[in-house]
PDB file of N, CA and C in Angstrom:
ATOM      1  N   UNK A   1       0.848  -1.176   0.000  1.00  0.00           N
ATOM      2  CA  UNK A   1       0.000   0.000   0.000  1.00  0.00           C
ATOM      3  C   UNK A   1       0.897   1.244   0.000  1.00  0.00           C
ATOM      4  N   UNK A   2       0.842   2.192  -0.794  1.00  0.00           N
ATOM      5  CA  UNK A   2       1.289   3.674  -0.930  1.00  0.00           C
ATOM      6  C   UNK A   2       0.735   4.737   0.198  1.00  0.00           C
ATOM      7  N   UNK A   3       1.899   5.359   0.697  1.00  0.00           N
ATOM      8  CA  UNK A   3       1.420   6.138   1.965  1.00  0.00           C
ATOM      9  C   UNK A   3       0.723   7.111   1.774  1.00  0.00           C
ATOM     10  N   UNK A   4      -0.228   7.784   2.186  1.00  0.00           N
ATOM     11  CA  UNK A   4      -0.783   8.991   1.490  1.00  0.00           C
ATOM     12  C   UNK A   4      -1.011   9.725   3.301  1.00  0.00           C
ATOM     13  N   UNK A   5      -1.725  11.021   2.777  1.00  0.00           N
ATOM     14  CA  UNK A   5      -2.004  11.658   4.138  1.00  0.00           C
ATOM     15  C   UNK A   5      -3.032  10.592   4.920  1.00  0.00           C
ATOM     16  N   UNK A   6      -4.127  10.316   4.166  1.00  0.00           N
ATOM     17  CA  UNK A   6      -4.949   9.366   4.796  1.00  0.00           C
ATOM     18  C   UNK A   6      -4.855   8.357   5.477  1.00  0.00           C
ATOM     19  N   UNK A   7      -3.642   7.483   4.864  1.00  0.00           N
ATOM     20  CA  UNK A   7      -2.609   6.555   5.661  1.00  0.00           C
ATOM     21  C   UNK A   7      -2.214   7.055   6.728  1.00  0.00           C
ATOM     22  N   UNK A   8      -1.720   7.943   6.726  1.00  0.00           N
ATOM     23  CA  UNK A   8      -0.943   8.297   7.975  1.00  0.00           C
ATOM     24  C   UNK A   8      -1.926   8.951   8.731  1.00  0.00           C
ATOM     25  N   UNK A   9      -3.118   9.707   8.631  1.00  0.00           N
ATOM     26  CA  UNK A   9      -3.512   9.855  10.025  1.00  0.00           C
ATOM     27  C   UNK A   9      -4.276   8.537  10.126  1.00  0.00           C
ATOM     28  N   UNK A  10      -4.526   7.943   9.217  1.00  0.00           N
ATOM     29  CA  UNK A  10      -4.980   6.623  10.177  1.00  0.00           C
ATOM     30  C   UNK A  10      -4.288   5.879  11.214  1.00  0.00           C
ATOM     31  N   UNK A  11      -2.903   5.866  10.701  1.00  0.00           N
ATOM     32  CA  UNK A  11      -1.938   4.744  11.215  1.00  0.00           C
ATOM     33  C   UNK A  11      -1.717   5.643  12.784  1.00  0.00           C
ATOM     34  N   UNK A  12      -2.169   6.791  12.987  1.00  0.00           N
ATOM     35  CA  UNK A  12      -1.562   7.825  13.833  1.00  0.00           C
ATOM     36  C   UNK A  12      -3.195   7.434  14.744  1.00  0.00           C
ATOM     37  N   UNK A  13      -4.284   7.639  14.040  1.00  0.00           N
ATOM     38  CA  UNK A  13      -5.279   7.189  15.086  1.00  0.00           C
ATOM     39  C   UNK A  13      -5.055   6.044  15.513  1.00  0.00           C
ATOM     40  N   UNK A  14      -5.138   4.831  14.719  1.00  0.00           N
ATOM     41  CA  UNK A  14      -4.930   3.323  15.441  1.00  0.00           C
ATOM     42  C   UNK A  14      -3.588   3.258  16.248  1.00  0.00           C
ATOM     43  N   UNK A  15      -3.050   3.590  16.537  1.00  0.00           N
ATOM     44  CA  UNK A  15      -1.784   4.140  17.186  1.00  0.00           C
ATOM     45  C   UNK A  15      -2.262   3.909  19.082  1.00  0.00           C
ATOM     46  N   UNK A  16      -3.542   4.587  18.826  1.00  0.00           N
ATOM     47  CA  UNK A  16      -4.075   5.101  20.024  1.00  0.00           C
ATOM     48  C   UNK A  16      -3.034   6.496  20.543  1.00  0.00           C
ATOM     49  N   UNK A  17      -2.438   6.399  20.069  1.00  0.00           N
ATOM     50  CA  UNK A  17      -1.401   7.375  20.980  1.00  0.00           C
ATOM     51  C   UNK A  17      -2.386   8.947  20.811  1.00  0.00           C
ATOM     52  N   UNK A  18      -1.805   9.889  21.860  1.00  0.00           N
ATOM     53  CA  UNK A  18      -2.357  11.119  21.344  1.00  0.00           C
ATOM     54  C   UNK A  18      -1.018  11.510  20.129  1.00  0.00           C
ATOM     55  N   UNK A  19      -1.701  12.737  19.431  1.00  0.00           N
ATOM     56  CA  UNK A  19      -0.639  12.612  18.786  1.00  0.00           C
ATOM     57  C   UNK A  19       0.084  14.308  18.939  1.00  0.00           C
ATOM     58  N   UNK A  20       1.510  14.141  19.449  1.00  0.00           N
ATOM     59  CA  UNK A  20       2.156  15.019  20.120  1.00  0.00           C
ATOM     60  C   UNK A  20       3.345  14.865  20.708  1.00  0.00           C
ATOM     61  N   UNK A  21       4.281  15.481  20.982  1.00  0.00           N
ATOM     62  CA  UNK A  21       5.677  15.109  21.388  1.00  0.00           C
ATOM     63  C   UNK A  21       5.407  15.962  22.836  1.00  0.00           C
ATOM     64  N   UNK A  22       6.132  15.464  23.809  1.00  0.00           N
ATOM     65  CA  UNK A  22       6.079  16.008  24.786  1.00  0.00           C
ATOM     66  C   UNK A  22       7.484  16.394  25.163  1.00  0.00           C
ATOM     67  N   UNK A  23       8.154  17.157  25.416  1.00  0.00           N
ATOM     68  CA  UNK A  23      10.140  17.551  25.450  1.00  0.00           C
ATOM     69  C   UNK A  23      10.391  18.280  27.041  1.00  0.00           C
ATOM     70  N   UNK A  24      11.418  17.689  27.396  1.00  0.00           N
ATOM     71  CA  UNK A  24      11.618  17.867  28.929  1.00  0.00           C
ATOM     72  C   UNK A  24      12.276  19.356  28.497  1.00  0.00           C
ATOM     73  N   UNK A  25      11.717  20.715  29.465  1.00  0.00           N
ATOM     74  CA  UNK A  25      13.218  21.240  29.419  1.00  0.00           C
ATOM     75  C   UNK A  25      13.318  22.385  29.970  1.00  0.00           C
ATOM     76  N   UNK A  26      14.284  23.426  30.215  1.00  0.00           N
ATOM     77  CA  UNK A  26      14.711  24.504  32.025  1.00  0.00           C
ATOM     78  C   UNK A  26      13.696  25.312  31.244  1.00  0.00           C
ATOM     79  N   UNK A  27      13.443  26.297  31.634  1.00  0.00           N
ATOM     80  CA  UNK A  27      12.462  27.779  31.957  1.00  0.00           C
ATOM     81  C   UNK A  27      13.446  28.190  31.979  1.00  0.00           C
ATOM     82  N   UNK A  28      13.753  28.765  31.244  1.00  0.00           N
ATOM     83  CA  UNK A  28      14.685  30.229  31.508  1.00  0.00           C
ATOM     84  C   UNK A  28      14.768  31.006  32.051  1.00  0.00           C
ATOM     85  N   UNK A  29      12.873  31.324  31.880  1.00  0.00           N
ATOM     86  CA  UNK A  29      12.149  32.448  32.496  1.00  0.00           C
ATOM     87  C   UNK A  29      12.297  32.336  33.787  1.00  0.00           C
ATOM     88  N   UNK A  30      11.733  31.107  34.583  1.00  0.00           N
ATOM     89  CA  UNK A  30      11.175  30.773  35.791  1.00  0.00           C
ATOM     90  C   UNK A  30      12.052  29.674  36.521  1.00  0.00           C
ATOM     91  N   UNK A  31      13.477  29.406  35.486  1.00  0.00           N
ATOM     92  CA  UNK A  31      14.227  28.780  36.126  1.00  0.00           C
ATOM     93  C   UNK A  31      13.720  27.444  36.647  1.00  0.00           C
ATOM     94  N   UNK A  32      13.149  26.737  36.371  1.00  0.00           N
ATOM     95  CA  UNK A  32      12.764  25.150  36.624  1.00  0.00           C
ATOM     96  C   UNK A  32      12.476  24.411  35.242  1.00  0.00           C
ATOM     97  N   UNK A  33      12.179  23.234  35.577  1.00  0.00           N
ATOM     98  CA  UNK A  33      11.984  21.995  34.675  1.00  0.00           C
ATOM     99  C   UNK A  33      10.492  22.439  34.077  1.00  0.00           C
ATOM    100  N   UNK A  34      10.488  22.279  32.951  1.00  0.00           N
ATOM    101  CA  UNK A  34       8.780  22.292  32.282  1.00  0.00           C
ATOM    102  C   UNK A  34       8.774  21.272  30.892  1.00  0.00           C
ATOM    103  N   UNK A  35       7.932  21.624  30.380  1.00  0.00           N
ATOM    104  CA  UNK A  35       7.880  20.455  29.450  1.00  0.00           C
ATOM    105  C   UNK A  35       7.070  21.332  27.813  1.00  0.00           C
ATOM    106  N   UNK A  36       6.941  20.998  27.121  1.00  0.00           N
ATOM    107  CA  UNK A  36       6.622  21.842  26.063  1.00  0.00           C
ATOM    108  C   UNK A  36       6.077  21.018  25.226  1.00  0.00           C
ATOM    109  N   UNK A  37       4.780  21.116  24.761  1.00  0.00           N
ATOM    110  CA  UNK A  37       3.963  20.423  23.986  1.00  0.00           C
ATOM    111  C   UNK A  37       3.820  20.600  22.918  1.00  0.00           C
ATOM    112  N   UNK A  38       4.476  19.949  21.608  1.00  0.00           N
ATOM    113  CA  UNK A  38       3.962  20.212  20.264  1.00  0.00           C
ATOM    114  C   UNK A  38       3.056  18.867  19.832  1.00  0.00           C
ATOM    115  N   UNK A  39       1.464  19.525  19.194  1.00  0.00           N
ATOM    116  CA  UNK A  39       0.892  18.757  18.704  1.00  0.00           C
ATOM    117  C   UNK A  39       0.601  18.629  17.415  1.00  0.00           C
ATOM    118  N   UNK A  40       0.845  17.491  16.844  1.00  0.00           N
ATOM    119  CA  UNK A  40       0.890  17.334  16.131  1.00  0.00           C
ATOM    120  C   UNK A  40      -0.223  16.790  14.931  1.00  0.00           C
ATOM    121  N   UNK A  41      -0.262  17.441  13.532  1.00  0.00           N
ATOM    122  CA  UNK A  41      -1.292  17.358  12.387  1.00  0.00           C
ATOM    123  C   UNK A  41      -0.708  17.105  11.306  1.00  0.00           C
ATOM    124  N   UNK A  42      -1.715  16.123  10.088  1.00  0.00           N
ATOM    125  CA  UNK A  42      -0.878  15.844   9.518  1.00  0.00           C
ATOM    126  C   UNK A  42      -2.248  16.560   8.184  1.00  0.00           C
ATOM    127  N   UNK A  43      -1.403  17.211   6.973  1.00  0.00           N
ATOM    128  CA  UNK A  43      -2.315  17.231   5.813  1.00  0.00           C
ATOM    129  C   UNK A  43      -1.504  16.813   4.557  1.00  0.00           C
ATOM    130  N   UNK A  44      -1.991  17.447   3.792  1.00  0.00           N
ATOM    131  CA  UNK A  44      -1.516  16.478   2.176  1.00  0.00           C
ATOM    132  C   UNK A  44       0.199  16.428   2.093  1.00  0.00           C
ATOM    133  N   UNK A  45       0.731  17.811   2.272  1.00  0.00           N
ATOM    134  CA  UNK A  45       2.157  17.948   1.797  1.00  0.00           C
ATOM    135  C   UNK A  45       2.626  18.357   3.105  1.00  0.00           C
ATOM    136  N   UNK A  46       2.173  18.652   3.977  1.00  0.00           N
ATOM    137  CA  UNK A  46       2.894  18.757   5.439  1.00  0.00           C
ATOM    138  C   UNK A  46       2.748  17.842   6.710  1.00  0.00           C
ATOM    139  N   UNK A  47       3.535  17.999   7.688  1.00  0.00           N
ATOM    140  CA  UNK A  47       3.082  17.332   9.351  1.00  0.00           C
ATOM    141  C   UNK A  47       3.612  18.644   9.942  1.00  0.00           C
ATOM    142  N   UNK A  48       2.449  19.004  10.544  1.00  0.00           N
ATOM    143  CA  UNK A  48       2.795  20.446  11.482  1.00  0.00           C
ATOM    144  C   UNK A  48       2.886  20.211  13.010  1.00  0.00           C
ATOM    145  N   UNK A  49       3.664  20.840  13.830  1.00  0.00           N
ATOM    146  CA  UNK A  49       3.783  20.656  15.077  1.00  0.00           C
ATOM    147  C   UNK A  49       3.235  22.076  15.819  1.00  0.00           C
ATOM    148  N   UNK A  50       2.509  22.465  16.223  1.00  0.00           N
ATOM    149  CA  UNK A  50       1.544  23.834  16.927  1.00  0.00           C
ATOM    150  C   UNK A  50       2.590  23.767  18.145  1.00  0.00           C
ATOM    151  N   UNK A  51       3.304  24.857  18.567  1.00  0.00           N
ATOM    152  CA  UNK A  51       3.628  24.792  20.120  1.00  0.00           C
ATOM    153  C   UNK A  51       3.257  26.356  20.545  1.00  0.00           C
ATOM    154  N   UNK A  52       3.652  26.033  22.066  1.00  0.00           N
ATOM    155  CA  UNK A  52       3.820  27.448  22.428  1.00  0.00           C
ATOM    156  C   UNK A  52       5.124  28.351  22.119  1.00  0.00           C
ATOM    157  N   UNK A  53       5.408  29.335  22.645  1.00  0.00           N
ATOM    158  CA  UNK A  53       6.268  30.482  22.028  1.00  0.00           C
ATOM    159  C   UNK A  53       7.594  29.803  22.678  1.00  0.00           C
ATOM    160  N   UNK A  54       8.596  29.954  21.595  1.00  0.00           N
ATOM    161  CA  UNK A  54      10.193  29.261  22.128  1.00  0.00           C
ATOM    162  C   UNK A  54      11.210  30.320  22.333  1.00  0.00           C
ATOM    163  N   UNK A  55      11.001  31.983  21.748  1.00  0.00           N
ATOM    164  CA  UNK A  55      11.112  32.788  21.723  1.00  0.00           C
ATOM    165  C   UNK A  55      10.438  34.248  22.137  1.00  0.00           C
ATOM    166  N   UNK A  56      11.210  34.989  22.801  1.00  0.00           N
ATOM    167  CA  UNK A  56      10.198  36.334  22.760  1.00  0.00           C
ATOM    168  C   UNK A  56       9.783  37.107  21.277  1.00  0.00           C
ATOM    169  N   UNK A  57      10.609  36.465  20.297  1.00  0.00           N
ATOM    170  CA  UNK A  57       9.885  37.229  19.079  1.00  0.00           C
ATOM    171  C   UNK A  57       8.677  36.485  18.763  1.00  0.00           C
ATOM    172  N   UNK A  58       8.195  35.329  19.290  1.00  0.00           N
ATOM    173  CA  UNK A  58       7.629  34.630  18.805  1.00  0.00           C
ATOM    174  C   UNK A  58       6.057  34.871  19.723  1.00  0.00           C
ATOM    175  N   UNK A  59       6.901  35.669  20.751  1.00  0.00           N
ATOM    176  CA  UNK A  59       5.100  35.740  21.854  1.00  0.00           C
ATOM    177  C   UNK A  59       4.838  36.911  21.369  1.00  0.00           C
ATOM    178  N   UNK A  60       5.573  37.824  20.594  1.00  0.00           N
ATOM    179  CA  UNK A  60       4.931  38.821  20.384  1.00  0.00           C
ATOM    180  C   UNK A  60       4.546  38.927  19.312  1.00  0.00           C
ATOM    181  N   UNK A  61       4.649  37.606  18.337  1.00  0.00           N
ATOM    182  CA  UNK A  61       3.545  38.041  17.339  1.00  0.00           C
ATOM    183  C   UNK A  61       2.101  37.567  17.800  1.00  0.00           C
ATOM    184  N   UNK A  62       1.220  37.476  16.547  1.00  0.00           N
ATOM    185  CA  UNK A  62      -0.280  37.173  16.132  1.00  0.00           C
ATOM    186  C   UNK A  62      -0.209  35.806  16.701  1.00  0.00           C
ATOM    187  N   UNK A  63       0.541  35.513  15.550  1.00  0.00           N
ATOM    188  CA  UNK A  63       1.195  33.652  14.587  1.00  0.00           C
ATOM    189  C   UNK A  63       1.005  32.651  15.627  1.00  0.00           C
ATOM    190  N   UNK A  64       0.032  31.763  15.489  1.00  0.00           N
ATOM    191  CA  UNK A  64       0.628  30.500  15.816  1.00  0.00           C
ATOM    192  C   UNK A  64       1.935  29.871  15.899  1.00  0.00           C
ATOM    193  N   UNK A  65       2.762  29.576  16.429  1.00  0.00           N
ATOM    194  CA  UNK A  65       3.947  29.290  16.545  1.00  0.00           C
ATOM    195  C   UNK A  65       3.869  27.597  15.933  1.00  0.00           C
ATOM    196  N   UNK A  66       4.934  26.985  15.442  1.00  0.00           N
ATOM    197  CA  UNK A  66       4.930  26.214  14.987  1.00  0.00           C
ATOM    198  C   UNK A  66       5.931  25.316  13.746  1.00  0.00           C
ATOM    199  N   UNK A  67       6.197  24.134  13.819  1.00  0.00           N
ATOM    200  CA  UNK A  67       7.278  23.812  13.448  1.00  0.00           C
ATOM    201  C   UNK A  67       6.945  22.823  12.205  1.00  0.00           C
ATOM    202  N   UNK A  68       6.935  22.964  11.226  1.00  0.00           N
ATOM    203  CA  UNK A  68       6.896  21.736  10.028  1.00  0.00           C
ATOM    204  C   UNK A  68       8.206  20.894   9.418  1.00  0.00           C
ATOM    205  N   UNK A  69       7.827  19.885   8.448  1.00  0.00           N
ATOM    206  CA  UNK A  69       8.363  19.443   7.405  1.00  0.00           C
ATOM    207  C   UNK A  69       7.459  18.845   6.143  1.00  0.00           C
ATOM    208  N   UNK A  70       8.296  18.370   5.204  1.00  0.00           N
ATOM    209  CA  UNK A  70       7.391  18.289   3.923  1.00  0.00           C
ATOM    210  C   UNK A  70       7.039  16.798   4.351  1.00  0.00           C
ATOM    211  N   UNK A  71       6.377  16.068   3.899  1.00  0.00           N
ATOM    212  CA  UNK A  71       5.788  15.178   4.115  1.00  0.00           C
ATOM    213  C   UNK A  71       6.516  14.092   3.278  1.00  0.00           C
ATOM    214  N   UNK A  72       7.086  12.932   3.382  1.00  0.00           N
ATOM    215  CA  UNK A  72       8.134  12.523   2.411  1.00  0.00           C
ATOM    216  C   UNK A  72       7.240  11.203   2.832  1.00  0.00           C
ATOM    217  N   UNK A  73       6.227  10.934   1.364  1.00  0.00           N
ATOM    218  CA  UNK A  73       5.765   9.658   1.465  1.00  0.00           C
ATOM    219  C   UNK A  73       6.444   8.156   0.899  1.00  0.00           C
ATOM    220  N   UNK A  74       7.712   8.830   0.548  1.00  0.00           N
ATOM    221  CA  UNK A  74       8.715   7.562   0.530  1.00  0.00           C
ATOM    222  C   UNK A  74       9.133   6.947   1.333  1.00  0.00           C
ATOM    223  N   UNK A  75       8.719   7.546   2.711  1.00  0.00           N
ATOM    224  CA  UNK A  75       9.203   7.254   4.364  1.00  0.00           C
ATOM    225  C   UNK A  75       7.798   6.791   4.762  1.00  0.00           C
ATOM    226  N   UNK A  76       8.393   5.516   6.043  1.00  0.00           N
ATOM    227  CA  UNK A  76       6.787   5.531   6.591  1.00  0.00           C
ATOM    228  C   UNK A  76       6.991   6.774   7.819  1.00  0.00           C
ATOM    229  N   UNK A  77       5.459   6.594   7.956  1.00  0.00           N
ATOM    230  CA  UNK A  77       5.046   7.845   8.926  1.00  0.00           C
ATOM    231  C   UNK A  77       6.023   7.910  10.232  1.00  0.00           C
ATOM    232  N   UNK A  78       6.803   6.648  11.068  1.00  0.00           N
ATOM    233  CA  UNK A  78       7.783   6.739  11.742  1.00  0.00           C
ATOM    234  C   UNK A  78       8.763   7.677  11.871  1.00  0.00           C
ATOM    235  N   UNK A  79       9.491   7.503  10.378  1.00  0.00           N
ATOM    236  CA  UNK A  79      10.531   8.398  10.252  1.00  0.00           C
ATOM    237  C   UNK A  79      10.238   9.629   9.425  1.00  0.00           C
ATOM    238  N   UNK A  80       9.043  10.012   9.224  1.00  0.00           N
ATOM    239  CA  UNK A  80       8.513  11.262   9.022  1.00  0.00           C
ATOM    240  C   UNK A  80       8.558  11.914  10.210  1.00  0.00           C
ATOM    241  N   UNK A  81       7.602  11.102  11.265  1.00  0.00           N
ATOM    242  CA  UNK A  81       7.931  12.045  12.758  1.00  0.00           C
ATOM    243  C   UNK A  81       8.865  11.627  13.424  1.00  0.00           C
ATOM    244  N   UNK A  82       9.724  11.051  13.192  1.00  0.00           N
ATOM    245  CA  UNK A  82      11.334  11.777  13.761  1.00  0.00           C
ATOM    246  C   UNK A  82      12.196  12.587  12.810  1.00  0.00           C
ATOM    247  N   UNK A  83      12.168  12.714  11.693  1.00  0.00           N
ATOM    248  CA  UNK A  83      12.286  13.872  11.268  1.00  0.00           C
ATOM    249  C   UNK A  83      11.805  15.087  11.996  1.00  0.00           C
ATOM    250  N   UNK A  84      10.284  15.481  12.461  1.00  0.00           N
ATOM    251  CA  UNK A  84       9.875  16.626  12.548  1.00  0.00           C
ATOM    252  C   UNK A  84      10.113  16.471  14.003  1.00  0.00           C
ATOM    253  N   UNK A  85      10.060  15.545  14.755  1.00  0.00           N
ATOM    254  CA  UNK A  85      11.038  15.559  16.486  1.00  0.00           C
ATOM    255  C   UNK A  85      12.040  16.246  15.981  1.00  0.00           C
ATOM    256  N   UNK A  86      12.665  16.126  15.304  1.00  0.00           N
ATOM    257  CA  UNK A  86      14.559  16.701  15.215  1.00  0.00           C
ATOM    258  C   UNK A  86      14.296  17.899  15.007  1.00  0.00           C
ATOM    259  N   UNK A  87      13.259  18.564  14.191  1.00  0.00           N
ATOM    260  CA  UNK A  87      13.698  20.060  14.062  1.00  0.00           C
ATOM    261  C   UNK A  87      12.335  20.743  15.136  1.00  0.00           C
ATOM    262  N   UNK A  88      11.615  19.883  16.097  1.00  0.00           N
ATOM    263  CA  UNK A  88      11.034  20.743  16.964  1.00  0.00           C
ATOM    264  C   UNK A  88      12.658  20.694  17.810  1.00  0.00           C
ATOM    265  N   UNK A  89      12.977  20.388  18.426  1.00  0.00           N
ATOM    266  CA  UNK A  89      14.464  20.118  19.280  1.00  0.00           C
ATOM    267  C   UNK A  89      15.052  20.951  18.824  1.00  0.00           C
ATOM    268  N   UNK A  90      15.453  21.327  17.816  1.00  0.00           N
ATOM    269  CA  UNK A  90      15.917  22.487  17.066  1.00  0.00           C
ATOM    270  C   UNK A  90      15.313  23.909  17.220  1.00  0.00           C
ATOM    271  N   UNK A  91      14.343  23.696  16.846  1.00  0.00           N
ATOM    272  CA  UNK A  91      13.381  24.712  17.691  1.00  0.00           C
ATOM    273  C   UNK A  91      13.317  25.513  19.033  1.00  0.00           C
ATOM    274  N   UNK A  92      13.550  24.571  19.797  1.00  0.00           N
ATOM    275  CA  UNK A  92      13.687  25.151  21.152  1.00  0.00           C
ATOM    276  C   UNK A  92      15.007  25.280  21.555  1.00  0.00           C
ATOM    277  N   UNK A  93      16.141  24.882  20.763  1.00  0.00           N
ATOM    278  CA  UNK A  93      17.764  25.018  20.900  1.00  0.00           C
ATOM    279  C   UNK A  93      17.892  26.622  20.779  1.00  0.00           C
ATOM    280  N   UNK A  94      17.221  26.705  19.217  1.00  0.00           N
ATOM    281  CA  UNK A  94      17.058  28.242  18.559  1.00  0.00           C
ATOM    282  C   UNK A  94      16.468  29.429  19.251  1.00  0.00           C
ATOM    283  N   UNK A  95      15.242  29.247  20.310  1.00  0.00           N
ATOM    284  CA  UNK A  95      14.604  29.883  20.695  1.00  0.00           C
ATOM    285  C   UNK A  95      15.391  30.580  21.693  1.00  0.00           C
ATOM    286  N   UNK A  96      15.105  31.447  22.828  1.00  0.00           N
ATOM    287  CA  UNK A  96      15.830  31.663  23.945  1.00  0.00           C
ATOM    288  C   UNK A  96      15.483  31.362  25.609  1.00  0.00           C
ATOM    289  N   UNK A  97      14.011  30.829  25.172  1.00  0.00           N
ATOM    290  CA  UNK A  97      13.202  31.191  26.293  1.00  0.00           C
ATOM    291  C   UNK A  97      13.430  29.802  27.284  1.00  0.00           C
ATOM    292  N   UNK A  98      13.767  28.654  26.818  1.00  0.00           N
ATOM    293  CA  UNK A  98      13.969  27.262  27.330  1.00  0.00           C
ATOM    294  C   UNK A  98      15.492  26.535  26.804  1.00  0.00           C
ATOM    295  N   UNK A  99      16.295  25.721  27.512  1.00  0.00           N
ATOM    296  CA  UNK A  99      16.762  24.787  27.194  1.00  0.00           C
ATOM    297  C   UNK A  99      16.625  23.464  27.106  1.00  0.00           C
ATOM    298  N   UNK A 100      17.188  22.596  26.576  1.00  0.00           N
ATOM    299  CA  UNK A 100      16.857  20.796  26.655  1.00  0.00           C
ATOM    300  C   UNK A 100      17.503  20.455  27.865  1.00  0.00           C
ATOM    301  N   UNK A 101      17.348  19.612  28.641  1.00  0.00           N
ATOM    302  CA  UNK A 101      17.049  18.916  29.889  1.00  0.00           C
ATOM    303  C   UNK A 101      17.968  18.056  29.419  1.00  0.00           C
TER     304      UNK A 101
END
């Protein structure tokens, strides 16, 4: 069977899992351990990750904050989302507001 978006949010519902990365990591701000939730969606040519702000440029916009990649249906959906794990991690490396744990 050929992967399509449909594939994959299926394989992502029967999964049971919710679908979302959860990442340990300091407050900058507030100086303790927190955790940072990107959830995750999948449509035709993307998998998007929604988080909160990783940056102060980022709380002060409008924008949804948020982290993608292209959708590479030559991959199964596995290593699609560890692909897009690697550049949320990246994400919050880049940002200023948190570090990784």
């Amino acid at each position: 069977m050929q992967n399509t978006s449909e594939t994959f949010k299926q394989e992502l519902t029967e999964s049971g899992k919710i679908p979302c990365f959860e990442i340990e990591v300091l407050n900058l701000r507030e100086d303790g351990k927190d955790y940072i939730i990107f959830d995750i969606e999948i449509s035709e040519l993307t998998i998007k990750a929604t988080h909160d702000s990783l940056s102060t440029k980022q709380i002060k916009s409008n924008k949804t904050a948020f982290v993608s990649i292209d959708t590479d249906y030559d991959f199964s959906l596995s290593e699609n989302l560890a692909n897009l794990y690697d550049k949320c991690v990246v994400a919050i490396i880049d940002g200023n507001l948190f570090d990784l744990v």
